[in-house]
C-alpha atoms as a PDB file:
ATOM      1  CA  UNK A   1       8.169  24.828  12.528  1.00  0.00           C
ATOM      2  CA  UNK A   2       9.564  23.667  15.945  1.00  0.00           C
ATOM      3  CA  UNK A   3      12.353  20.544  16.912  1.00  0.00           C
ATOM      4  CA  UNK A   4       8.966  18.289  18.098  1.00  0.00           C
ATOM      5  CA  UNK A   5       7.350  18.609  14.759  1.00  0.00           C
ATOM      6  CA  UNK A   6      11.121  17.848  12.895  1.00  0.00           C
ATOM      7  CA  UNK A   7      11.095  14.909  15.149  1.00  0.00           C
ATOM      8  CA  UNK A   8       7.892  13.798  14.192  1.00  0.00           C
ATOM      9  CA  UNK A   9       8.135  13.772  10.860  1.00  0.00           C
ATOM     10  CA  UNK A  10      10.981  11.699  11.000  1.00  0.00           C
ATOM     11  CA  UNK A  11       9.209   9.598  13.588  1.00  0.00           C
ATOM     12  CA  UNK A  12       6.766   8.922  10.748  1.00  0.00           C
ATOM     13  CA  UNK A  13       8.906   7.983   7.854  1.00  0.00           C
ATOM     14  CA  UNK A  14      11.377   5.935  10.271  1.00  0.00           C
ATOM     15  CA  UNK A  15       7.802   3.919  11.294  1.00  0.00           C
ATOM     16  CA  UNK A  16       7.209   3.390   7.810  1.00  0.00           C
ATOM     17  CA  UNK A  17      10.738   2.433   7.099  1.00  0.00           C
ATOM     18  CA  UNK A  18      11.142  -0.285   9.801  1.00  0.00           C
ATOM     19  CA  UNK A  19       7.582  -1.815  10.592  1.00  0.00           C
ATOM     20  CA  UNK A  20       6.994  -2.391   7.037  1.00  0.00           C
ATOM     21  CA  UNK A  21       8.137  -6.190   7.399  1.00  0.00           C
ATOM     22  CA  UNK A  22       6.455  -6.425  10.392  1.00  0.00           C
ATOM     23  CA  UNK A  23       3.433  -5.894   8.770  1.00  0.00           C
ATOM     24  CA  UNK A  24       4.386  -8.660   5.889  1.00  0.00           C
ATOM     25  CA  UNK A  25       5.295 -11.035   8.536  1.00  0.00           C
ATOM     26  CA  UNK A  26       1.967 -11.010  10.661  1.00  0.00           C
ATOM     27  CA  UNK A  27       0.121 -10.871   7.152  1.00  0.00           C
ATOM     28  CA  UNK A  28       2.058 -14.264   6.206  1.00  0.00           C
ATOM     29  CA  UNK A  29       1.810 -16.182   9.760  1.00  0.00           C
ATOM     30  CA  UNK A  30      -2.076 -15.529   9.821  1.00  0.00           C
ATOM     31  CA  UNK A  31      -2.064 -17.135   6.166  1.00  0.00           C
ATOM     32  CA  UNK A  32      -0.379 -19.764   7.528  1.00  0.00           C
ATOM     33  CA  UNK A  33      -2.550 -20.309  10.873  1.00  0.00           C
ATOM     34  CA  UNK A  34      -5.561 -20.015   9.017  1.00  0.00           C
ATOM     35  CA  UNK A  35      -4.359 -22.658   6.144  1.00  0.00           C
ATOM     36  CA  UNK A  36      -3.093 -24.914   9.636  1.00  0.00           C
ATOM     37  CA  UNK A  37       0.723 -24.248   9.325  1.00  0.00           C
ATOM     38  CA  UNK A  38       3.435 -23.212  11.389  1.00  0.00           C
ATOM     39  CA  UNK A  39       5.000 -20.667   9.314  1.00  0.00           C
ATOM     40  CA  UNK A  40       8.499 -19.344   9.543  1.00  0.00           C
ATOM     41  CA  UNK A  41       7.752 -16.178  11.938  1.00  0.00           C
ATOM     42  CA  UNK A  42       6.357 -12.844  12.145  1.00  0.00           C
ATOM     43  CA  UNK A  43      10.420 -11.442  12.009  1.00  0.00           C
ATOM     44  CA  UNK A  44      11.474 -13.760   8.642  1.00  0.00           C
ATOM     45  CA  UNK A  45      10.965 -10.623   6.080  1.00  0.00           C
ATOM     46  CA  UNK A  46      13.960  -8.967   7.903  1.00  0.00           C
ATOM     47  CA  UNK A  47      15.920 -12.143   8.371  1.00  0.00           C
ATOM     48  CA  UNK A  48      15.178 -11.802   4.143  1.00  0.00           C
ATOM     49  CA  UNK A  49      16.121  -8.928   3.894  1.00  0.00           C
ATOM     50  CA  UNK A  50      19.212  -9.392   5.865  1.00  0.00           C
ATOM     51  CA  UNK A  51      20.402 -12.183   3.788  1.00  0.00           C
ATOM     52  CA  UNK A  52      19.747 -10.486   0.562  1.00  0.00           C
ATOM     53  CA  UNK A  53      21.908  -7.386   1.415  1.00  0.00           C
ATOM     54  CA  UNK A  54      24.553  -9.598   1.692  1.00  0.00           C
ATOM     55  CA  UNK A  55      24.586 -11.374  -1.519  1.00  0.00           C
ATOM     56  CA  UNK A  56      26.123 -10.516  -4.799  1.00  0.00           C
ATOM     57  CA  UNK A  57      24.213  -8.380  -7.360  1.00  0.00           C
ATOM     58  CA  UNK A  58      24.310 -10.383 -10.611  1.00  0.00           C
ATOM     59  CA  UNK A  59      22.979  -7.692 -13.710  1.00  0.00           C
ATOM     60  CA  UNK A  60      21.715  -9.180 -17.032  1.00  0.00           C
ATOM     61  CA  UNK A  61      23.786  -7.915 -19.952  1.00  0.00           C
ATOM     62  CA  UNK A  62      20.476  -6.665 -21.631  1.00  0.00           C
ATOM     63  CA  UNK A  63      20.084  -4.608 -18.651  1.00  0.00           C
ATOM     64  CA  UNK A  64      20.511  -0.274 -19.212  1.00  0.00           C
ATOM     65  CA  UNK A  65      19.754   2.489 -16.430  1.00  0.00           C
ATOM     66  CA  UNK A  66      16.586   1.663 -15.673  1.00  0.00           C
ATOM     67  CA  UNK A  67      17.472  -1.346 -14.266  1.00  0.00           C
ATOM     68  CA  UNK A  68      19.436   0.328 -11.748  1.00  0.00           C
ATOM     69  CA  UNK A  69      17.076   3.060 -11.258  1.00  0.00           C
ATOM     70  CA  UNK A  70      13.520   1.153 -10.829  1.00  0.00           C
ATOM     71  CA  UNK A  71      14.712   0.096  -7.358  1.00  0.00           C
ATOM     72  CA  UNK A  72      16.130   3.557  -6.108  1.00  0.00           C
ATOM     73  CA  UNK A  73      12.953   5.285  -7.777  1.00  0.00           C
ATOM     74  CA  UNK A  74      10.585   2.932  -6.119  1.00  0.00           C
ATOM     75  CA  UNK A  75      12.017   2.779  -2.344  1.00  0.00           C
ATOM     76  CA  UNK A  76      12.474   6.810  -2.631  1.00  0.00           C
ATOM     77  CA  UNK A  77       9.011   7.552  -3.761  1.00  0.00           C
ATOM     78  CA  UNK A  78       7.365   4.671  -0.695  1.00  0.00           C
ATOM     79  CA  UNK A  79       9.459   7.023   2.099  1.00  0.00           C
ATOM     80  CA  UNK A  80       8.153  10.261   0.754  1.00  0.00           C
ATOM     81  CA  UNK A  81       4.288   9.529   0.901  1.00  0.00           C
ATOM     82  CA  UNK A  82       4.858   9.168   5.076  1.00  0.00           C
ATOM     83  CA  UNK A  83       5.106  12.948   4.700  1.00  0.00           C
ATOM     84  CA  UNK A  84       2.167  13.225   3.639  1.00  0.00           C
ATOM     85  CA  UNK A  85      -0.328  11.325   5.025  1.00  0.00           C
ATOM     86  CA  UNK A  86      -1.290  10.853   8.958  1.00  0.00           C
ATOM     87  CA  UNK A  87       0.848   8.049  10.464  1.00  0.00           C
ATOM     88  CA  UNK A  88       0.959   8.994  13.827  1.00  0.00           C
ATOM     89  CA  UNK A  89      -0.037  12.539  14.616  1.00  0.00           C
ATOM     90  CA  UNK A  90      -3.896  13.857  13.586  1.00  0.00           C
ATOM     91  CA  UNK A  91      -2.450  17.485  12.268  1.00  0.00           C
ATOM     92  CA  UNK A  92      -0.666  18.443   9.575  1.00  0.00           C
ATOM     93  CA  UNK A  93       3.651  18.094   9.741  1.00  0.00           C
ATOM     94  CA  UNK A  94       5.702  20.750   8.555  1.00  0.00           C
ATOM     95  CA  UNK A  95       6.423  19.217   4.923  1.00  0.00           C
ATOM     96  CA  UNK A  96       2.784  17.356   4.621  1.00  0.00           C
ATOM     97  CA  UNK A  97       1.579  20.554   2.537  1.00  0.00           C
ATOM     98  CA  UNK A  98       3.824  19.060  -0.005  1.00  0.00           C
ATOM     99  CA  UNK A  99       1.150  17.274  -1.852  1.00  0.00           C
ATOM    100  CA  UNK A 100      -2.344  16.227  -1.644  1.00  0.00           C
ATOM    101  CA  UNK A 101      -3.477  12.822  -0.809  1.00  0.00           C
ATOM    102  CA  UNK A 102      -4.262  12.400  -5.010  1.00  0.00           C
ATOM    103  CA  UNK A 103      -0.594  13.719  -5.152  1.00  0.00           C
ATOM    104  CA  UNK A 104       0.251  10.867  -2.905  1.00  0.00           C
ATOM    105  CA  UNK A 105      -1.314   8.084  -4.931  1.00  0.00           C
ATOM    106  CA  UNK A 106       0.480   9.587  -7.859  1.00  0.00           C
ATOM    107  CA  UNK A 107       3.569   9.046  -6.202  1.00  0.00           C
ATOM    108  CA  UNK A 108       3.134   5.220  -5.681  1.00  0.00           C
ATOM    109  CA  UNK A 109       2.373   5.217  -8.984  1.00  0.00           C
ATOM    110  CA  UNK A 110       5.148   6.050 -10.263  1.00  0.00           C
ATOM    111  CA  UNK A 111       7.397   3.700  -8.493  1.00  0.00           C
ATOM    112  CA  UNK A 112       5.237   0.956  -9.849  1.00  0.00           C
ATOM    113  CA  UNK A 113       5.370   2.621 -13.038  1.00  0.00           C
ATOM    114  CA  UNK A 114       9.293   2.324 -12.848  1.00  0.00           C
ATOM    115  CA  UNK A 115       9.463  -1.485 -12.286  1.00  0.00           C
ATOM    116  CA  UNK A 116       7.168  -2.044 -14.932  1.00  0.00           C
ATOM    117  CA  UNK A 117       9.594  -0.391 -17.176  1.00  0.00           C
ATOM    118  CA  UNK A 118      12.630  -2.679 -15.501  1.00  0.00           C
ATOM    119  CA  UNK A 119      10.781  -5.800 -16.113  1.00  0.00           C
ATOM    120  CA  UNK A 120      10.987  -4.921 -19.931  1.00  0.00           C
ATOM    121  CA  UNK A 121      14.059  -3.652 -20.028  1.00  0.00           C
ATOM    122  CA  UNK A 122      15.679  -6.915 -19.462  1.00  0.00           C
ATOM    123  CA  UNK A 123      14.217  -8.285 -22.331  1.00  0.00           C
ATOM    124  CA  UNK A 124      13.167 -11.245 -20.206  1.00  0.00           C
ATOM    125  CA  UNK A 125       9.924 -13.306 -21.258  1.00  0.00           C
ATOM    126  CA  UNK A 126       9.116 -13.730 -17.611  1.00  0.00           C
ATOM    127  CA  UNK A 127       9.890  -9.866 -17.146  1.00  0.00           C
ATOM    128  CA  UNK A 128       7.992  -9.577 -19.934  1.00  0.00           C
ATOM    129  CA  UNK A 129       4.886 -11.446 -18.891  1.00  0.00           C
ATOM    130  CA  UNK A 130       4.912  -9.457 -15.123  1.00  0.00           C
ATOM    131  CA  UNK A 131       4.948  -6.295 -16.989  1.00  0.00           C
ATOM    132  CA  UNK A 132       2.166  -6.977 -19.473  1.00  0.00           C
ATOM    133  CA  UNK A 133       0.092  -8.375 -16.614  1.00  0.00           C
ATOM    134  CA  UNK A 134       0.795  -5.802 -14.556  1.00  0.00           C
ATOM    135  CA  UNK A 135      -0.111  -3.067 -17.013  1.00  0.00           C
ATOM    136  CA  UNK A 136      -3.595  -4.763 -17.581  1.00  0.00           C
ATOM    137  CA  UNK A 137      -4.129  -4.973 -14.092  1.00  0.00           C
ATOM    138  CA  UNK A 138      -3.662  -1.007 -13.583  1.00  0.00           C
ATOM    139  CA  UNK A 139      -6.063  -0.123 -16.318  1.00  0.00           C
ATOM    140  CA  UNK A 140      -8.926  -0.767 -14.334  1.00  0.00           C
ATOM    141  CA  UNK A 141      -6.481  -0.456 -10.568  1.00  0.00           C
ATOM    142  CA  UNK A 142      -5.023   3.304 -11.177  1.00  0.00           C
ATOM    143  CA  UNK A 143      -8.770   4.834 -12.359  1.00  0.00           C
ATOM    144  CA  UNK A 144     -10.577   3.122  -9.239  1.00  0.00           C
ATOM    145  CA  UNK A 145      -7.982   4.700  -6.789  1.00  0.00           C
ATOM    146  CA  UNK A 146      -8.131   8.191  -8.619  1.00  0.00           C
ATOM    147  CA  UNK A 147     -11.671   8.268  -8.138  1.00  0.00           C
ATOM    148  CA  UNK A 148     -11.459   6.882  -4.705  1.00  0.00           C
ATOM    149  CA  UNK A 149      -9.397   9.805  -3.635  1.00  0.00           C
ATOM    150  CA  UNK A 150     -11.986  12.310  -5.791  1.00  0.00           C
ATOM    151  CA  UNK A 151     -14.899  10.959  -3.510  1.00  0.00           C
ATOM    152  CA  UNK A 152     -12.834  11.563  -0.782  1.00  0.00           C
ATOM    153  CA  UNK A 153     -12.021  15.134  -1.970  1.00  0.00           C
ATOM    154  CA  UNK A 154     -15.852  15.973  -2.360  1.00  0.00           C
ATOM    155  CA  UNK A 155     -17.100  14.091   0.311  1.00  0.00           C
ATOM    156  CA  UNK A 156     -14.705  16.555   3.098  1.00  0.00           C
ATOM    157  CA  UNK A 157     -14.525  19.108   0.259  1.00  0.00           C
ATOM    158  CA  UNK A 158     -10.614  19.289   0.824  1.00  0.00           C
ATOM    159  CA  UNK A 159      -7.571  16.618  -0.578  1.00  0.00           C
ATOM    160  CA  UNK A 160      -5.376  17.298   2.461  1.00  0.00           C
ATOM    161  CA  UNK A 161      -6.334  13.872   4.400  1.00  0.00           C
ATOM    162  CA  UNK A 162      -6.100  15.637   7.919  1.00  0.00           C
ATOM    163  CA  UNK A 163      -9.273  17.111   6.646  1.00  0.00           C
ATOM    164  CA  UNK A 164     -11.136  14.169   6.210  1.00  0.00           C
ATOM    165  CA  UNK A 165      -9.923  12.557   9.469  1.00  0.00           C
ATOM    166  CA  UNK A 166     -11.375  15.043  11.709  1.00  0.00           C
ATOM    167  CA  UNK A 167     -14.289  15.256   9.467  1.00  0.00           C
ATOM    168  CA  UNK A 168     -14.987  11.421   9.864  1.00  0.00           C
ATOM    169  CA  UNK A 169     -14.033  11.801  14.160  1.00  0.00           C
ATOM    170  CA  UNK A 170     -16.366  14.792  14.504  1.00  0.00           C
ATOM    171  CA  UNK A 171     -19.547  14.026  12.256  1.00  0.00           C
ATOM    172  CA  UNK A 172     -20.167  10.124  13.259  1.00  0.00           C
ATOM    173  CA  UNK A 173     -23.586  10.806  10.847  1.00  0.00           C
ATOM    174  CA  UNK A 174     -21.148  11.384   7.537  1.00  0.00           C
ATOM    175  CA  UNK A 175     -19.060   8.316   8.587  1.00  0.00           C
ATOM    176  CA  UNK A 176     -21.661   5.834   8.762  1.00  0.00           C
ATOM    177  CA  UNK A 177     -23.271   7.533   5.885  1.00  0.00           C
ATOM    178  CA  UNK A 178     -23.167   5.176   2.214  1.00  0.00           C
ATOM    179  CA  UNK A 179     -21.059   7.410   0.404  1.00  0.00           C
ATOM    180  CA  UNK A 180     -18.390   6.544   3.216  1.00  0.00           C
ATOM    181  CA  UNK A 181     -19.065   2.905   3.583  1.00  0.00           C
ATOM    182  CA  UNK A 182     -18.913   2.843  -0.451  1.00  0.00           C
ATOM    183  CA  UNK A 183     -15.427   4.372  -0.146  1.00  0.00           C
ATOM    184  CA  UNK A 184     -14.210   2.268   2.321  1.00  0.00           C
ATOM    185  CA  UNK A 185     -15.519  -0.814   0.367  1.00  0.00           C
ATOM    186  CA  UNK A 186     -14.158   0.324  -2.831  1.00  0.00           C
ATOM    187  CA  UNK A 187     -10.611   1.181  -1.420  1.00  0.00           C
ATOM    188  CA  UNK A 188     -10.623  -2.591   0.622  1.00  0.00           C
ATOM    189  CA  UNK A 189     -11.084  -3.929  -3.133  1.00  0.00           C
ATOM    190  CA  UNK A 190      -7.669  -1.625  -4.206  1.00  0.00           C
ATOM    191  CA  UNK A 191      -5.822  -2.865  -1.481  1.00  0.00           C
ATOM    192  CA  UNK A 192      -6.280  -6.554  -2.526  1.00  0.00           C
ATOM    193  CA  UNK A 193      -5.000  -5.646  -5.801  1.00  0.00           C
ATOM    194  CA  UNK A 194      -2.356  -3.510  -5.147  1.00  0.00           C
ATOM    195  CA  UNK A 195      -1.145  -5.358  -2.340  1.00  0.00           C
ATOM    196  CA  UNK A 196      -1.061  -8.807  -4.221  1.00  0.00           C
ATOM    197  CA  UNK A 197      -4.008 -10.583  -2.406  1.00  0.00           C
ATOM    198  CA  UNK A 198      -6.095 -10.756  -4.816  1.00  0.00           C
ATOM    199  CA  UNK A 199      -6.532 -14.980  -6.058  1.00  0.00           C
ATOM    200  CA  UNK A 200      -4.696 -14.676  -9.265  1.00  0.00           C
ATOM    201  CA  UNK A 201      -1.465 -13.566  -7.747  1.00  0.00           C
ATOM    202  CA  UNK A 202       0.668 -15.740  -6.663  1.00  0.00           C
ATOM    203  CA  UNK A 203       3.781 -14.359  -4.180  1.00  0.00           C
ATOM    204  CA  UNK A 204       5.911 -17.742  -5.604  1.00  0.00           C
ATOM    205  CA  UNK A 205       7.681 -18.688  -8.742  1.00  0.00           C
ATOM    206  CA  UNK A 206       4.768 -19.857 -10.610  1.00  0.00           C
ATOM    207  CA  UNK A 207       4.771 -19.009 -13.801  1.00  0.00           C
ATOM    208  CA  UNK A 208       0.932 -19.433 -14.327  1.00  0.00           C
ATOM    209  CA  UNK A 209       0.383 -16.901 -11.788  1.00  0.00           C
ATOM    210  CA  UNK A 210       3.236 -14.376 -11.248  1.00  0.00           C
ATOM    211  CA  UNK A 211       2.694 -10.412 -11.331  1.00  0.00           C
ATOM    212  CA  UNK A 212       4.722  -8.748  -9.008  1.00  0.00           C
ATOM    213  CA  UNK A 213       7.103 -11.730  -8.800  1.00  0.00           C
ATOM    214  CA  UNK A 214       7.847 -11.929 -13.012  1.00  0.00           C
ATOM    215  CA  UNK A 215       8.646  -7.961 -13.083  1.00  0.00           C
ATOM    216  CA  UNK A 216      11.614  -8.265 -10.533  1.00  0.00           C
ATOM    217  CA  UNK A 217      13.116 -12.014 -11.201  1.00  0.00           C
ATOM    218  CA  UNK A 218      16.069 -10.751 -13.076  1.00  0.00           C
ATOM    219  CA  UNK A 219      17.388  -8.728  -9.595  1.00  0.00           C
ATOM    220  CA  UNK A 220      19.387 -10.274  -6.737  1.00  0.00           C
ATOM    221  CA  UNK A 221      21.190  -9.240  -4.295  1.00  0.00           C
ATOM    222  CA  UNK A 222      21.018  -5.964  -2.357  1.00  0.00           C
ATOM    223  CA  UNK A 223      18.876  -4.624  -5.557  1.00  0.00           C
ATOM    224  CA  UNK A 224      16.385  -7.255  -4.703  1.00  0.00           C
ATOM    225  CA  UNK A 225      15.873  -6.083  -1.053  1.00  0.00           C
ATOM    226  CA  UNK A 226      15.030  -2.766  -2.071  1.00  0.00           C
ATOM    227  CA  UNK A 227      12.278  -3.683  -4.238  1.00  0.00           C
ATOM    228  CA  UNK A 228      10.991  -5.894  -1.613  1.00  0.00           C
ATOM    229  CA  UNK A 229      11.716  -3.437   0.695  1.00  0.00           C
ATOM    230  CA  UNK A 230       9.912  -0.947  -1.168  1.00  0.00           C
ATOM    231  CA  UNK A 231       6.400  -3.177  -1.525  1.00  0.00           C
ATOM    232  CA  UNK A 232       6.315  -3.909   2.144  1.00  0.00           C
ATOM    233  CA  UNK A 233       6.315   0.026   2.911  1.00  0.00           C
ATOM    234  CA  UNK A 234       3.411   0.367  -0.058  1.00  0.00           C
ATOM    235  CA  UNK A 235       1.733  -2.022   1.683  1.00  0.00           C
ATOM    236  CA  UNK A 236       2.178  -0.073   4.634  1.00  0.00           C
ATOM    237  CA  UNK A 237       1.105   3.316   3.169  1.00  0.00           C
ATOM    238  CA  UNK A 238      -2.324   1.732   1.780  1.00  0.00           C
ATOM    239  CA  UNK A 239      -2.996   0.100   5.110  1.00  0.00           C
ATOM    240  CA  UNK A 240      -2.133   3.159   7.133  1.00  0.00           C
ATOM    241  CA  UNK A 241      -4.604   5.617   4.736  1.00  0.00           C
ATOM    242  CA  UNK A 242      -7.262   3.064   4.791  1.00  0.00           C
ATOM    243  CA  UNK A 243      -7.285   3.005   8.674  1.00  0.00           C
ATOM    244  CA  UNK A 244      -6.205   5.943   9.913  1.00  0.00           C
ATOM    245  CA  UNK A 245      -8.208   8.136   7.213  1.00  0.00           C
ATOM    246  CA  UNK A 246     -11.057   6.171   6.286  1.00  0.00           C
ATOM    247  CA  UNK A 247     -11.958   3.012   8.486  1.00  0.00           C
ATOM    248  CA  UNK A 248     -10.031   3.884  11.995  1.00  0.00           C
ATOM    249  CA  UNK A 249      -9.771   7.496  12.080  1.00  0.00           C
ATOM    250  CA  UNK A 250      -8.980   7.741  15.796  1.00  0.00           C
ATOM    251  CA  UNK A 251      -6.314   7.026  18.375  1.00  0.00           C
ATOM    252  CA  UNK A 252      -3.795   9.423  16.543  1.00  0.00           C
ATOM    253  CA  UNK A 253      -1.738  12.139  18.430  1.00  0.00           C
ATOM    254  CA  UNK A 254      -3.707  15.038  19.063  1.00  0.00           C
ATOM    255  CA  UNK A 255      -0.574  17.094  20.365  1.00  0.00           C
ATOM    256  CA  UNK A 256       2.495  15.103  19.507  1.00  0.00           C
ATOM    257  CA  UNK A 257       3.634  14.300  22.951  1.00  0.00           C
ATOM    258  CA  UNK A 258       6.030  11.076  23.170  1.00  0.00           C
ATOM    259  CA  UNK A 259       3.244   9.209  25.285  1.00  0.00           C
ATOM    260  CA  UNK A 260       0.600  10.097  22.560  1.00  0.00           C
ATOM    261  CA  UNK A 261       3.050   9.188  19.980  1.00  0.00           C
ATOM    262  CA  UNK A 262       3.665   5.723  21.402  1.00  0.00           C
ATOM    263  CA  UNK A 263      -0.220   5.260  21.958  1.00  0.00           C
ATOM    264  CA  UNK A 264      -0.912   5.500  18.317  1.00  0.00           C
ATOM    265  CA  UNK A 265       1.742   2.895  17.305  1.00  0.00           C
ATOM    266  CA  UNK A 266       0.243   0.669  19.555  1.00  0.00           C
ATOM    267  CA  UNK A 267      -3.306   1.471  17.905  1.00  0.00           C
ATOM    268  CA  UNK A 268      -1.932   1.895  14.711  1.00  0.00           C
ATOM    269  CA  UNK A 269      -0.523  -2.107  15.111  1.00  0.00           C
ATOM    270  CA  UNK A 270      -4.199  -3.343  16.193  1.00  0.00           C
ATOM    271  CA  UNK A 271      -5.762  -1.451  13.350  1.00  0.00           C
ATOM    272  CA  UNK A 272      -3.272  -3.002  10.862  1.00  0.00           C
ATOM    273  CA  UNK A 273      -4.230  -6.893  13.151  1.00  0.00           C
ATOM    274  CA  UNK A 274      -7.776  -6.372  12.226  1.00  0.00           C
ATOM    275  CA  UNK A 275      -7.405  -5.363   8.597  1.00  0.00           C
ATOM    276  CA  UNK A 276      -4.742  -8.158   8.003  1.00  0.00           C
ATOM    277  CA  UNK A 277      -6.888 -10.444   9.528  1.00  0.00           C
ATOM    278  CA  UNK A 278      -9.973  -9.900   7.154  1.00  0.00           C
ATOM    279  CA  UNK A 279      -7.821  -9.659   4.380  1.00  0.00           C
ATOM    280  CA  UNK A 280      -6.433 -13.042   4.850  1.00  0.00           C
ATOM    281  CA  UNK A 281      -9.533 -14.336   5.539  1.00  0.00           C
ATOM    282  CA  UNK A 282     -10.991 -12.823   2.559  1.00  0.00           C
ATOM    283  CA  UNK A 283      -7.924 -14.169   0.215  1.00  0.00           C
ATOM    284  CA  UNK A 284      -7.846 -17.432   1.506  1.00  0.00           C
ATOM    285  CA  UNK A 285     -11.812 -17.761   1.506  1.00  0.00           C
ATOM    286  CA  UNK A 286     -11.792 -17.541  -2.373  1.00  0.00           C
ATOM    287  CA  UNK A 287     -10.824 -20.483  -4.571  1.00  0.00           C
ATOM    288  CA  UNK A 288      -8.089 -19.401  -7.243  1.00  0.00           C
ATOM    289  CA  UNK A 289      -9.627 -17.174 -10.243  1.00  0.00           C
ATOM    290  CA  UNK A 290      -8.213 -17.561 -14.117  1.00  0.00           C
ATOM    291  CA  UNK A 291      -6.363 -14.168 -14.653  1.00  0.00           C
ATOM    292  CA  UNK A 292      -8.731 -13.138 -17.016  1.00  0.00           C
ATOM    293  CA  UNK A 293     -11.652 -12.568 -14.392  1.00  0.00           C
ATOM    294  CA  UNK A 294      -9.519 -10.319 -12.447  1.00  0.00           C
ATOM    295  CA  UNK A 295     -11.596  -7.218 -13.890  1.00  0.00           C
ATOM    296  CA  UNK A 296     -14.781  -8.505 -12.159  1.00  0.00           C
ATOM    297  CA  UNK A 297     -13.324  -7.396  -8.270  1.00  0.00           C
ATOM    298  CA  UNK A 298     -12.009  -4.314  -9.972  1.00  0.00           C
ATOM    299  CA  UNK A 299     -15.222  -3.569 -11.885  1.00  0.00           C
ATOM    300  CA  UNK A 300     -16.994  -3.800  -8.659  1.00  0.00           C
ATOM    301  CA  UNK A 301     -14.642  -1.405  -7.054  1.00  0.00           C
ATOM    302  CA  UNK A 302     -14.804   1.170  -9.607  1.00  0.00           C
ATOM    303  CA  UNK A 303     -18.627   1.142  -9.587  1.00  0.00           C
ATOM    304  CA  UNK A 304     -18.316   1.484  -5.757  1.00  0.00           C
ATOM    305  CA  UNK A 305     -16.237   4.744  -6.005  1.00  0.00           C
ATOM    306  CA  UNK A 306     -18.651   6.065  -8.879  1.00  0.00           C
ATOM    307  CA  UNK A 307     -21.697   5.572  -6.455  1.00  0.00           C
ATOM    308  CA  UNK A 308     -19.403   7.377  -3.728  1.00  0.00           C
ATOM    309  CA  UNK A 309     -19.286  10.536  -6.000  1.00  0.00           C
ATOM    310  CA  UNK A 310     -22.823  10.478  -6.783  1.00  0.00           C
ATOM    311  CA  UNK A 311     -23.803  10.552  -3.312  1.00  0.00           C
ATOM    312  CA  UNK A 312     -21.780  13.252  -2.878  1.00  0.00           C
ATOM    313  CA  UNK A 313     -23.262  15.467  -5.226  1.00  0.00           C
ATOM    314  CA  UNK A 314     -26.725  14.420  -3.818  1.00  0.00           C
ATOM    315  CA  UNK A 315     -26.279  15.147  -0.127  1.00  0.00           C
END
């Protein structure tokens, strides 16, 4: 373990931490070009932010512990998956033997798994409603990723996701193969979901149509920003394993010098441009579902990571 690699693991949770709401931003101004809008900015999520550290917390009297825990559970378990996971450099950091990459989807779990729990524990119908639909949503959501990251596993015979990187830069045959391009296709389908683009979320106070927003409308204040905080950096983490592990899997660092290091932010942000720009286009392509067909995207995606496996054991 030397200073450099110290540095760069910091490097990679502090890029986490603070492009996060860049991402949201660009994600919201191309939904707003595209529907012929002006939009506030690609910098308003920190201007949010900003604002909501500064207001007063208000708690519901229903309210226990978990209310005040959801928030710090969910923002601490988003910075530690940076650790594990390539963000900028192509080779394993000191601390990313810490977990697998199934270990890392675990981990976002369980911060969802913790506001889930909040939005019940305030005993509010809206809360209430989030949670439920939130819940149904991850019956069909938390299997597809598990067996996403299972194909992975087989298909580079190793869960460390360094492995499958160079295995996807060194073998172009495997990576244009269909158990990869079922992956990839499967795992663009989780990011939809998990990521709220699918077309029966809605990121406004609709009742009809709130998820996310239902489970956290009972926090304000500096409470609030965290858990917003927290969903821009899982957006983040899905959009950095998708590209630089599956889709993307070059222009890292190969040897963690400060000019590499700043070369794969820059190709780190155009690989996040083209993915956000597909997934906008694919979101606001598609005419607003009922909530009860949102198995049939997730159905699809789970049958895509099942074929993934079975060409795996074939080949």
């Amino acid at each position: 373990m030397t200073v450099r690699d110290i540095l760069l693991q910091i490097a990679q949770v502090l890029v986490t931490l603070l492009l996060a709401p860049l991402l949201q931003g660009v994600i919201l101004q191309f939904e707003e070009r595209v529907q012929r809008s002006q939009g506030p900015g690609i910098f308003q999520p920190y201007r949010d932010l900003w604002k909501l550290f500064h207001k007063q917390i208000v708690v519901p009297e229903t309210a226990s512990w978990l209310y005040w825990a959801a928030p710090i559970v969910a923002f601490t378990t988003t910075l530690t998956v940076p650790i594990l996971i390539p963000v900028l450099t192509n080779f394993p950091l000191p601390l990313s033997d810490m977990g697998d990459i199934l270990g890392g989807g675990l981990i976002l779990t369980l911060g969802s798994f913790m506001i889930t729990l909040a939005g019940l524990d305030t005993r509010s119908a809206y809360g209430g409603i989030g949670s439920s639909r939130a819940v149904m949503v991850a019956i069909l959501a938390e299997p597809t990723l598990i067996l996403v990251f299972v194909g992975i596993t087989l298909l580079a015979k190793a869960m460390l996701p360094f492995v499958v990187n160079h295995l996807l830069v060194a073998q172009p045959w495997i990576y244009w193969g269909p158990t990869h391009l079922f992956l990839v296709a499967a795992f663009f389908v989780l990011i939809l979901v998990e990521t709220d683009r699918l077309p029966i979320h809605s990121s406004t106070h609709i009742e009809v149509y709130m998820i996310e927003e239902a489970r956290i409308l009972e926090y304000s204040g500096p409470m609030l920003a965290i858990l917003r905080w927290a969903s821009m950096m899982k957006q983040f983490i899905l959009y950095t394993i998708f590209c630089n592990v599956l889709l993307f899997p070059w222009g890292l660092s190969y040897q963690g010098a400060a000019l590499g290091v700043l070369g794969s932010i820059g190709t780190l942000a155009l690989k996040f441009l083209v993915v956000a720009c597909v997934v906008v286009l694919v979101e606001t392509a598609q005419s607003r579902l009922r909530f009860y067909r949102y198995q049939e995207p997730l159905a699809a995606s789970f049958l895509l990571a099942i074929l993934a496996i079975v060409g795996t054991q074939l080949s």
